[in-house]
PDB file of N, CA and C in Angstrom:
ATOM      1  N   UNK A   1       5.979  -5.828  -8.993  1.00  0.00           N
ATOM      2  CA  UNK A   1       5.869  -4.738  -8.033  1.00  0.00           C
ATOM      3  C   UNK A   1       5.925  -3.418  -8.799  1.00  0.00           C
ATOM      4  N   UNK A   2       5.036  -2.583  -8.015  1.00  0.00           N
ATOM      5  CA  UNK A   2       4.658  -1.166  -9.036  1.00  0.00           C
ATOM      6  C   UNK A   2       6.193  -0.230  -8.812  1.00  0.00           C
ATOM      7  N   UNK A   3       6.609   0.671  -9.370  1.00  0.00           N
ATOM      8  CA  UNK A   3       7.683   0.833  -9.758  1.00  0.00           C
ATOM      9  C   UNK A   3       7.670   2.140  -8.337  1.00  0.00           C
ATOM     10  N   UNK A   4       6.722   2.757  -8.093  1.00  0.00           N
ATOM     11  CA  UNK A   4       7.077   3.361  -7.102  1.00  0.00           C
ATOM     12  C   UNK A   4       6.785   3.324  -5.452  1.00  0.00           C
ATOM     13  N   UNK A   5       6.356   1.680  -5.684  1.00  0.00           N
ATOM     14  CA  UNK A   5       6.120   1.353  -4.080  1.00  0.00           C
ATOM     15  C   UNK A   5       7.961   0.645  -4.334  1.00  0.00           C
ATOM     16  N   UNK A   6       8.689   0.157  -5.407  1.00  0.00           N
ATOM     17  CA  UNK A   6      10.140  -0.324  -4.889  1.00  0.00           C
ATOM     18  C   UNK A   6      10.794   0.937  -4.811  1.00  0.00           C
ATOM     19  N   UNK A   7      10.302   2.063  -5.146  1.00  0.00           N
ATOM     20  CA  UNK A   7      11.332   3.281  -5.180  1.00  0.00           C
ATOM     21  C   UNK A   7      10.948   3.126  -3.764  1.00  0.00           C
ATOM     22  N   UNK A   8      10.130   3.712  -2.885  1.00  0.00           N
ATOM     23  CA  UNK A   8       9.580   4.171  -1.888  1.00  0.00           C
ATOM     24  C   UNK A   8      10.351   2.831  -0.628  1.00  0.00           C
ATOM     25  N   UNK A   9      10.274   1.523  -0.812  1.00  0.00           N
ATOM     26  CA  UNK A   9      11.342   1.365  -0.767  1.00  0.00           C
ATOM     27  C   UNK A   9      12.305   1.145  -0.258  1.00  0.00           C
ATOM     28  N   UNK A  10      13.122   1.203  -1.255  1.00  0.00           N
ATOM     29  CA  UNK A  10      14.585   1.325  -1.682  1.00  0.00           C
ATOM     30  C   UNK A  10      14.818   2.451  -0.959  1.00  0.00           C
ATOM     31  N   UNK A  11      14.219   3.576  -0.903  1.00  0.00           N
ATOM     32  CA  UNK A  11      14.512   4.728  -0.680  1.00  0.00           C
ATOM     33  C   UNK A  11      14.370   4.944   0.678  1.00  0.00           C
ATOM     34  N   UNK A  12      13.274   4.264   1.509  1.00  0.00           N
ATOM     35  CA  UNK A  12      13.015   3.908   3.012  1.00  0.00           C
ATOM     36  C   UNK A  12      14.266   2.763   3.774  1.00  0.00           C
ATOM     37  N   UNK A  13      14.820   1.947   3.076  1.00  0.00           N
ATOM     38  CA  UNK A  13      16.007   1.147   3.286  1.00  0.00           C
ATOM     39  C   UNK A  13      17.268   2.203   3.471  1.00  0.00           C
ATOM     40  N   UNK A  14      17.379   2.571   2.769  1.00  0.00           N
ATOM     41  CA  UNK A  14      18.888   3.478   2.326  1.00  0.00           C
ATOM     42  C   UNK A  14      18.722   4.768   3.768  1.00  0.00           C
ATOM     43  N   UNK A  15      17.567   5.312   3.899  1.00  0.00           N
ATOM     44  CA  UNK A  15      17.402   6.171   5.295  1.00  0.00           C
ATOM     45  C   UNK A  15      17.672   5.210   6.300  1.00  0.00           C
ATOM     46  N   UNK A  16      17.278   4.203   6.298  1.00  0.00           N
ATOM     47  CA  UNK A  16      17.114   3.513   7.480  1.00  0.00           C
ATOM     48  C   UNK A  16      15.910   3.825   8.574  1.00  0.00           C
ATOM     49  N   UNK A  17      14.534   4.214   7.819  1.00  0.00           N
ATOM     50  CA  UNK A  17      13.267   4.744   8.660  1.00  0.00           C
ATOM     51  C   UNK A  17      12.575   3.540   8.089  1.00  0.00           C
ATOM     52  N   UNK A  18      11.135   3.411   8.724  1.00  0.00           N
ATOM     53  CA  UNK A  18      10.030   2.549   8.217  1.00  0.00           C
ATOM     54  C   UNK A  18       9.422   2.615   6.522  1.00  0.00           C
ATOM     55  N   UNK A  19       9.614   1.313   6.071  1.00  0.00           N
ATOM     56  CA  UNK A  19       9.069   1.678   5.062  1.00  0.00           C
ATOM     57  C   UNK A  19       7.182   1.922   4.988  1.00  0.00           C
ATOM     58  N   UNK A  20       7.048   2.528   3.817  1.00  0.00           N
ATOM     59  CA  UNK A  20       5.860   2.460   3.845  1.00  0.00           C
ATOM     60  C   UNK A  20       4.647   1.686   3.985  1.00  0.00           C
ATOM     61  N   UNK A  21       5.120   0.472   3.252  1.00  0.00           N
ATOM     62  CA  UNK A  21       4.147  -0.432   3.232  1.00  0.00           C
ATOM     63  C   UNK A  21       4.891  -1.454   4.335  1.00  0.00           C
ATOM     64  N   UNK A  22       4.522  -2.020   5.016  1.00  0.00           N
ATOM     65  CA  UNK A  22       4.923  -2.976   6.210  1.00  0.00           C
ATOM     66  C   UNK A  22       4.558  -4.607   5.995  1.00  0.00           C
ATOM     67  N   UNK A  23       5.349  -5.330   6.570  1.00  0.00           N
ATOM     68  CA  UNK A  23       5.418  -6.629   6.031  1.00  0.00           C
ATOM     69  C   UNK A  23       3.716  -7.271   6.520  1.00  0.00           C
ATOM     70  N   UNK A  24       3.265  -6.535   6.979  1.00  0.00           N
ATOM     71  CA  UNK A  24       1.500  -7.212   7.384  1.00  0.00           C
ATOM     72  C   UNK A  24       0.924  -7.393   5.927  1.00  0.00           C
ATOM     73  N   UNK A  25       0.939  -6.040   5.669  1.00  0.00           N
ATOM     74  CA  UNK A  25       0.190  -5.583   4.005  1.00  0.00           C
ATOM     75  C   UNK A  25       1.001  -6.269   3.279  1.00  0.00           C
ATOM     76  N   UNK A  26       2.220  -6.785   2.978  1.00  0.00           N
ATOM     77  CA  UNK A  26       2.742  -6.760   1.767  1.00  0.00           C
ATOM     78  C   UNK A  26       2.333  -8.444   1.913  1.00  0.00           C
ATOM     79  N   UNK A  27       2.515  -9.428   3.080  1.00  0.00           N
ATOM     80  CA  UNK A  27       2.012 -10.601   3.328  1.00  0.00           C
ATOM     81  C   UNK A  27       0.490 -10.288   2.533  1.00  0.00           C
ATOM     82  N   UNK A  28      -0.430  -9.651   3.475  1.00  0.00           N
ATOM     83  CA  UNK A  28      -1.737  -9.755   2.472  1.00  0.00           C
ATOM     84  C   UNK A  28      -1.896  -9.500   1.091  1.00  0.00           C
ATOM     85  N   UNK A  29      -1.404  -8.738   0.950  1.00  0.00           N
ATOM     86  CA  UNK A  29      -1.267  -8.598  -0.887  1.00  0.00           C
ATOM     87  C   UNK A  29      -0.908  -9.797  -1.249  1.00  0.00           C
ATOM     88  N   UNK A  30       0.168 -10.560  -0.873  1.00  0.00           N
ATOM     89  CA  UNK A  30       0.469 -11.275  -1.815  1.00  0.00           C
ATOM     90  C   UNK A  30      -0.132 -12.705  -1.535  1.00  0.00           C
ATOM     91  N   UNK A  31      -0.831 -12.442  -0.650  1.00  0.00           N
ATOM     92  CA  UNK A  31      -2.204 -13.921  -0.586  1.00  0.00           C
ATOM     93  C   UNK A  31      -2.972 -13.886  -1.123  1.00  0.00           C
ATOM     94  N   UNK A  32      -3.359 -12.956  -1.768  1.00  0.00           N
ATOM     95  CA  UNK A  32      -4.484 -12.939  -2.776  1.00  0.00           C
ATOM     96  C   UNK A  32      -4.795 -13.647  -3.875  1.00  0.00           C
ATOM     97  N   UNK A  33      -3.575 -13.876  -4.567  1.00  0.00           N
ATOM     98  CA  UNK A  33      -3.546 -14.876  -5.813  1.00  0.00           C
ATOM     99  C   UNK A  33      -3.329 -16.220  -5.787  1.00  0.00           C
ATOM    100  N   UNK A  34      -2.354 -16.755  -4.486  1.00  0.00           N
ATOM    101  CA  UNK A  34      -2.606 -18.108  -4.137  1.00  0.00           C
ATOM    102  C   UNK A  34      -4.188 -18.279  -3.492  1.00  0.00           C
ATOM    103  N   UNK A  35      -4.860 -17.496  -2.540  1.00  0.00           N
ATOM    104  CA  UNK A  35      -5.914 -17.828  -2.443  1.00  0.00           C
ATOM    105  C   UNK A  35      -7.173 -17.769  -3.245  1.00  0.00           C
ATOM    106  N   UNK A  36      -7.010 -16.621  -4.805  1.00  0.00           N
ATOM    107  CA  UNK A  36      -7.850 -16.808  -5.601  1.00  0.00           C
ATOM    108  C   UNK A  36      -7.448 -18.065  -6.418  1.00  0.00           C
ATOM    109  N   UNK A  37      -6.674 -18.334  -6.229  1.00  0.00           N
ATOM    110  CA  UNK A  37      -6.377 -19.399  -6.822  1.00  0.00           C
ATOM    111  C   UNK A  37      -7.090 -20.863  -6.456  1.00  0.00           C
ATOM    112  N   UNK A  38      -7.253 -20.572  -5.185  1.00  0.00           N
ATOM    113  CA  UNK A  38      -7.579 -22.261  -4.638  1.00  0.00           C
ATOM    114  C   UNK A  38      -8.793 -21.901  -4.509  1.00  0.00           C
ATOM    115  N   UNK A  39      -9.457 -20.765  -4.424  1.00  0.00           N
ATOM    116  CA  UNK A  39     -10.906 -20.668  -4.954  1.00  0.00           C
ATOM    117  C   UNK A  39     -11.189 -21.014  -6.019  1.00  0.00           C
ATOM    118  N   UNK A  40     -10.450 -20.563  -7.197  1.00  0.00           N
ATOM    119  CA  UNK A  40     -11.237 -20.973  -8.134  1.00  0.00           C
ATOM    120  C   UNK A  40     -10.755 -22.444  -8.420  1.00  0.00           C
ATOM    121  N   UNK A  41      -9.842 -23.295  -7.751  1.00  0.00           N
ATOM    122  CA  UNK A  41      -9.188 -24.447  -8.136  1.00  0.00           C
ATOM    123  C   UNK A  41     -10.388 -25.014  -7.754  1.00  0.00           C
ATOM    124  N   UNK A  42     -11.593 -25.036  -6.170  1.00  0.00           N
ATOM    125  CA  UNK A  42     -12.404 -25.468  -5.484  1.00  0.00           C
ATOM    126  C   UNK A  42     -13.796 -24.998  -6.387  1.00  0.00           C
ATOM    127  N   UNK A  43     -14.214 -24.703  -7.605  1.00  0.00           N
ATOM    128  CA  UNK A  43     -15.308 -23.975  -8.468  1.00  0.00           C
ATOM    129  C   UNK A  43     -15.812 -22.916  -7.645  1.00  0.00           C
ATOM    130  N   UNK A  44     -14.809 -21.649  -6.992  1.00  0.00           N
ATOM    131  CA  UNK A  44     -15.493 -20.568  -6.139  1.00  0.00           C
ATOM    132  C   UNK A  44     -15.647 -20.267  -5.190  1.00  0.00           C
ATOM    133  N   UNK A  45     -15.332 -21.535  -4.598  1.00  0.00           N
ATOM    134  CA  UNK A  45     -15.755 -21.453  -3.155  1.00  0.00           C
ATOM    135  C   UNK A  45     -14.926 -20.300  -2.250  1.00  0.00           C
ATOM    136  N   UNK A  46     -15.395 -20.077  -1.653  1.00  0.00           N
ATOM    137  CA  UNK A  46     -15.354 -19.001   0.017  1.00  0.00           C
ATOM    138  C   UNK A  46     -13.445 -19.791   0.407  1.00  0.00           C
ATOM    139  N   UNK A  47     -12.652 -18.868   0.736  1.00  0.00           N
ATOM    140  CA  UNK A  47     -11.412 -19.454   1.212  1.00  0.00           C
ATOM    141  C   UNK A  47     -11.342 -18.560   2.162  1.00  0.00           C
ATOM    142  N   UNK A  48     -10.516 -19.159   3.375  1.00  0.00           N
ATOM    143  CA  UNK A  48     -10.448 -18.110   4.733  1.00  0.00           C
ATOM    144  C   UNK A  48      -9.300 -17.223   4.542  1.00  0.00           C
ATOM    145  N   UNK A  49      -9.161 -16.293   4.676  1.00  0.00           N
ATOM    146  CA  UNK A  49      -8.201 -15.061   4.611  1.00  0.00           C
ATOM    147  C   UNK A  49      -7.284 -15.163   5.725  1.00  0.00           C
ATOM    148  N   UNK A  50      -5.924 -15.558   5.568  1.00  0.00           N
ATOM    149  CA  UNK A  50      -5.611 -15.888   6.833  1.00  0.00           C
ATOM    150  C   UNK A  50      -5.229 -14.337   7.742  1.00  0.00           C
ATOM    151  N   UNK A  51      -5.095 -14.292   9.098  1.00  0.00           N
ATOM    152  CA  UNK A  51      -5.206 -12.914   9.840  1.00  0.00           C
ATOM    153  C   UNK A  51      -3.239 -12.867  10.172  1.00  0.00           C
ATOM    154  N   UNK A  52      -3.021 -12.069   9.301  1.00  0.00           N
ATOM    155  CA  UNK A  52      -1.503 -12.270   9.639  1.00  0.00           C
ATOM    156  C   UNK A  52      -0.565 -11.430  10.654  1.00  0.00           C
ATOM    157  N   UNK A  53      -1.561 -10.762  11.022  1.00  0.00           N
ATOM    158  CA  UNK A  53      -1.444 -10.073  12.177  1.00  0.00           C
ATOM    159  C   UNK A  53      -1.740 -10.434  13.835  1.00  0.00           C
ATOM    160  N   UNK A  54      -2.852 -11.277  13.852  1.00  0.00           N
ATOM    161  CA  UNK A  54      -3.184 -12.205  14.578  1.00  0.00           C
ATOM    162  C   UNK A  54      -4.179 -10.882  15.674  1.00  0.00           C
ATOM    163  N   UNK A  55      -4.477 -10.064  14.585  1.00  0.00           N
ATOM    164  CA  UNK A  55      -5.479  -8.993  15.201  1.00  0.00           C
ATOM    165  C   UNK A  55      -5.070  -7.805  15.665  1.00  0.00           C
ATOM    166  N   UNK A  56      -3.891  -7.865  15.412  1.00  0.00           N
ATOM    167  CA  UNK A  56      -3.173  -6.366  15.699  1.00  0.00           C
ATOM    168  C   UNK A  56      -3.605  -5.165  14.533  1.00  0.00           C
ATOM    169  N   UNK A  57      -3.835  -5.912  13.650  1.00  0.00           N
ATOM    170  CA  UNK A  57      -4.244  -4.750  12.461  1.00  0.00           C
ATOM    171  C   UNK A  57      -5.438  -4.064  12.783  1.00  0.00           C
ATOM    172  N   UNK A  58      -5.918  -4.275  14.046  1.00  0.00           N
ATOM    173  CA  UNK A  58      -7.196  -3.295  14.723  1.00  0.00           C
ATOM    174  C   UNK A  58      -6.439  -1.970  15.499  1.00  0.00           C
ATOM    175  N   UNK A  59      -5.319  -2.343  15.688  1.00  0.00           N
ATOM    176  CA  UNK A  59      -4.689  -0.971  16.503  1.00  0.00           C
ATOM    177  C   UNK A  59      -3.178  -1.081  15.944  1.00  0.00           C
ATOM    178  N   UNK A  60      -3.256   0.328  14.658  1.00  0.00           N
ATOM    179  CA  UNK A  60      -2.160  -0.432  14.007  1.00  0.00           C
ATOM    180  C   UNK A  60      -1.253   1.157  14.516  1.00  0.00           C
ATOM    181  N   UNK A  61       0.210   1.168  14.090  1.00  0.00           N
ATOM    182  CA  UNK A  61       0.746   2.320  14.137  1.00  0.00           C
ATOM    183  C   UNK A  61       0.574   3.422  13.201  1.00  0.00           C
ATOM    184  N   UNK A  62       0.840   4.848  13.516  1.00  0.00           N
ATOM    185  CA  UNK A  62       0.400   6.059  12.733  1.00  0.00           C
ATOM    186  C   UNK A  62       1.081   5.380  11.215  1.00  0.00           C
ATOM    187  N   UNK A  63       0.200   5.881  10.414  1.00  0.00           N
ATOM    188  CA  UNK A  63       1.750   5.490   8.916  1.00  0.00           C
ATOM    189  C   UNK A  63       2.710   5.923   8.642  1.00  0.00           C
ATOM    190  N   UNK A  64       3.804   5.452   8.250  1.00  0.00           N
ATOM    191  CA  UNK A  64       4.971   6.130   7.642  1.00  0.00           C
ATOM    192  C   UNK A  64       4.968   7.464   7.085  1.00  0.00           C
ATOM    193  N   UNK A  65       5.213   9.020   7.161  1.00  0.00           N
ATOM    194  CA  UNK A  65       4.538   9.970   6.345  1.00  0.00           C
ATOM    195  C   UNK A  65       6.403   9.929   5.224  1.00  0.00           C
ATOM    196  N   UNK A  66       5.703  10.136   4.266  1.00  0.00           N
ATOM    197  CA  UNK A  66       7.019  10.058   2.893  1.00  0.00           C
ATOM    198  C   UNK A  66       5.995  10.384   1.826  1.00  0.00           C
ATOM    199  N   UNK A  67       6.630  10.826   0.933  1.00  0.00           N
ATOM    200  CA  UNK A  67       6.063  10.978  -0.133  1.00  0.00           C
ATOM    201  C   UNK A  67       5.140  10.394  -1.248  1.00  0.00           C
ATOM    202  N   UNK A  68       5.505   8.975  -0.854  1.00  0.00           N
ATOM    203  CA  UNK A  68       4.637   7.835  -1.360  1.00  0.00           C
ATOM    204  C   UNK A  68       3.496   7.857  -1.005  1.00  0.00           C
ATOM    205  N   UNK A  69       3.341   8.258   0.817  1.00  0.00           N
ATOM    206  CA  UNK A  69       2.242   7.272   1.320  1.00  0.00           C
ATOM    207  C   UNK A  69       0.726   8.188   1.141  1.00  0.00           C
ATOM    208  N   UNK A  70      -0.416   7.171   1.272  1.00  0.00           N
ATOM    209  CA  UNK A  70      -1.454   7.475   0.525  1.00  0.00           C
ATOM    210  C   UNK A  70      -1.896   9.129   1.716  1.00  0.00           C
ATOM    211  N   UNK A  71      -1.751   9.036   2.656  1.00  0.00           N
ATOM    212  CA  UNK A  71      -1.728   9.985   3.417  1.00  0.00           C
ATOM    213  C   UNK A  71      -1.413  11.664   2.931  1.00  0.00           C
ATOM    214  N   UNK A  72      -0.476  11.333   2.061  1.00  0.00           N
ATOM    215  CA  UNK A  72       0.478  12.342   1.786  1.00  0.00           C
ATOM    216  C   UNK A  72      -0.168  13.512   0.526  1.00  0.00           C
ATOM    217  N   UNK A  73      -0.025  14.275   1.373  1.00  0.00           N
ATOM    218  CA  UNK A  73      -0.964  15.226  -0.096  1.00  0.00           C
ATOM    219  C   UNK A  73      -0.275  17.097  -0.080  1.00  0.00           C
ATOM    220  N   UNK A  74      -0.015  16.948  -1.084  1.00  0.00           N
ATOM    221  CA  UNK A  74       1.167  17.813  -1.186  1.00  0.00           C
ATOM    222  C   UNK A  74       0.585  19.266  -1.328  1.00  0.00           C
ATOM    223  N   UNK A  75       1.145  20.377  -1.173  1.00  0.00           N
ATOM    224  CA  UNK A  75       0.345  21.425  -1.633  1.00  0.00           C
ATOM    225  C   UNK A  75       0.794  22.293  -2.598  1.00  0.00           C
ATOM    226  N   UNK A  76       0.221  21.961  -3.799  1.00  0.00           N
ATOM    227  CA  UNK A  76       0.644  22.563  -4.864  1.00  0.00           C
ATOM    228  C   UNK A  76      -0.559  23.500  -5.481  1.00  0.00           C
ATOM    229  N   UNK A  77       0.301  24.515  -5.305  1.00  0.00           N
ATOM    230  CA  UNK A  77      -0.131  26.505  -6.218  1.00  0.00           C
ATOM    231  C   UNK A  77      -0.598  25.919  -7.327  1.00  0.00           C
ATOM    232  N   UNK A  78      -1.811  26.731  -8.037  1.00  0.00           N
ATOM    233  CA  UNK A  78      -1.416  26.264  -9.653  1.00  0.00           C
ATOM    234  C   UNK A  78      -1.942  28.311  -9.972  1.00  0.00           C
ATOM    235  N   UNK A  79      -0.913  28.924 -10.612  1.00  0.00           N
ATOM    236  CA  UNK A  79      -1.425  30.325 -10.886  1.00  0.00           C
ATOM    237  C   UNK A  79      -3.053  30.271 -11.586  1.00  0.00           C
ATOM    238  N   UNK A  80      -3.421  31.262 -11.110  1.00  0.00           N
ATOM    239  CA  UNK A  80      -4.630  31.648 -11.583  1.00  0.00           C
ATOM    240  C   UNK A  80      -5.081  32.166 -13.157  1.00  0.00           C
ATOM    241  N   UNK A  81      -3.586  32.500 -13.488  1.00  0.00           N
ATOM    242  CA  UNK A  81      -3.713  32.910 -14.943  1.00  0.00           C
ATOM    243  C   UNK A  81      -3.544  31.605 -16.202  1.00  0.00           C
ATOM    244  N   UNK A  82      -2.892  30.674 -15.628  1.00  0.00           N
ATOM    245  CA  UNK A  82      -2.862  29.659 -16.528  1.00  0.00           C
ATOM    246  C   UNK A  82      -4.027  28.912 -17.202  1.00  0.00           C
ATOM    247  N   UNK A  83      -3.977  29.162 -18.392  1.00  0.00           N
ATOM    248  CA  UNK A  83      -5.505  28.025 -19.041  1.00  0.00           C
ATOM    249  C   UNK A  83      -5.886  27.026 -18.746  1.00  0.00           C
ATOM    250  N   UNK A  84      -4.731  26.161 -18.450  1.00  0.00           N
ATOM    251  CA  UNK A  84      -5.203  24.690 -17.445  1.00  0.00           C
ATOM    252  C   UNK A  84      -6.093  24.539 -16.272  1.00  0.00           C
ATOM    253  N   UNK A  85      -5.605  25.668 -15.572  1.00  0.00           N
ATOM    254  CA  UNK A  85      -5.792  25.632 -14.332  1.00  0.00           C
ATOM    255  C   UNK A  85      -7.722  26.213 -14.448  1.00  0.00           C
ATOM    256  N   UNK A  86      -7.834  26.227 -15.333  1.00  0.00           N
ATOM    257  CA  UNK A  86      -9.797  26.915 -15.318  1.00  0.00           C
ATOM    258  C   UNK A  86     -10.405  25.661 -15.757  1.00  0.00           C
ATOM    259  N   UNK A  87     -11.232  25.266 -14.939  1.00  0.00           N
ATOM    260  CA  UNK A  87     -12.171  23.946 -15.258  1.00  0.00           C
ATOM    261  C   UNK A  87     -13.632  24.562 -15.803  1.00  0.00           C
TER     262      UNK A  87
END
C-alpha cells in the first residue's frame, strides 16, 4: 500500500470521518491480481470482474474532500519574480 493512501487513512480513522478510498474500491483494487492471475493461469482468457457493489457504483456518494483525494486541488501562489516559476 502506497504510503499516502495509509496516511490518508490512518488519518481519516483517528477523525473518525470517511475515509477516502471506500471498501468498494479498495475490494476492486485488490481483485485485480488474483484475477490477472487466473487469466493468465487460463492462457489469457477474458475473466468476469466481479460487481462488488451489486450496481450501486452507478450512483455513488459525493467523495470524501481531504487532502489526499484526487478531487482536491489546492491553491498555491507561486511569485512572479521567481526563476522557476517562468516556463
Amino acid at each position: 500500500m502506497d504510503y499516502l493512501v495509509m496516511r490518508a487513512f490512518l488519518e481519516a480513522v483517528k477523525a473518525g470521518t470517511d475515509t477516502p478510498i471506500d471498501v468498494y474500491d479498495t475490494a476492486a483494487w485488490m481483485a485485480v491480481t488474483c484475477l490477472s492471475e487466473a487469466s493468465v493461469a487460463t492462457g489469457g482468457m477474458p475473466v468476469c470482474f466481479p460487481d462488488f457493489t451489486n450496481g450501486k457504483w452507478l450512483i455513488r456518494k459525493p467523495p470524501v474532500e481531504s487532502e489526499y483525494s484526487l478531487e482536491y486541488i489546492p491553491n498555491i501562489q507561486i511569485p512572479e519574480d521567481e526563476p522557476h516559476a517562468r516556463v
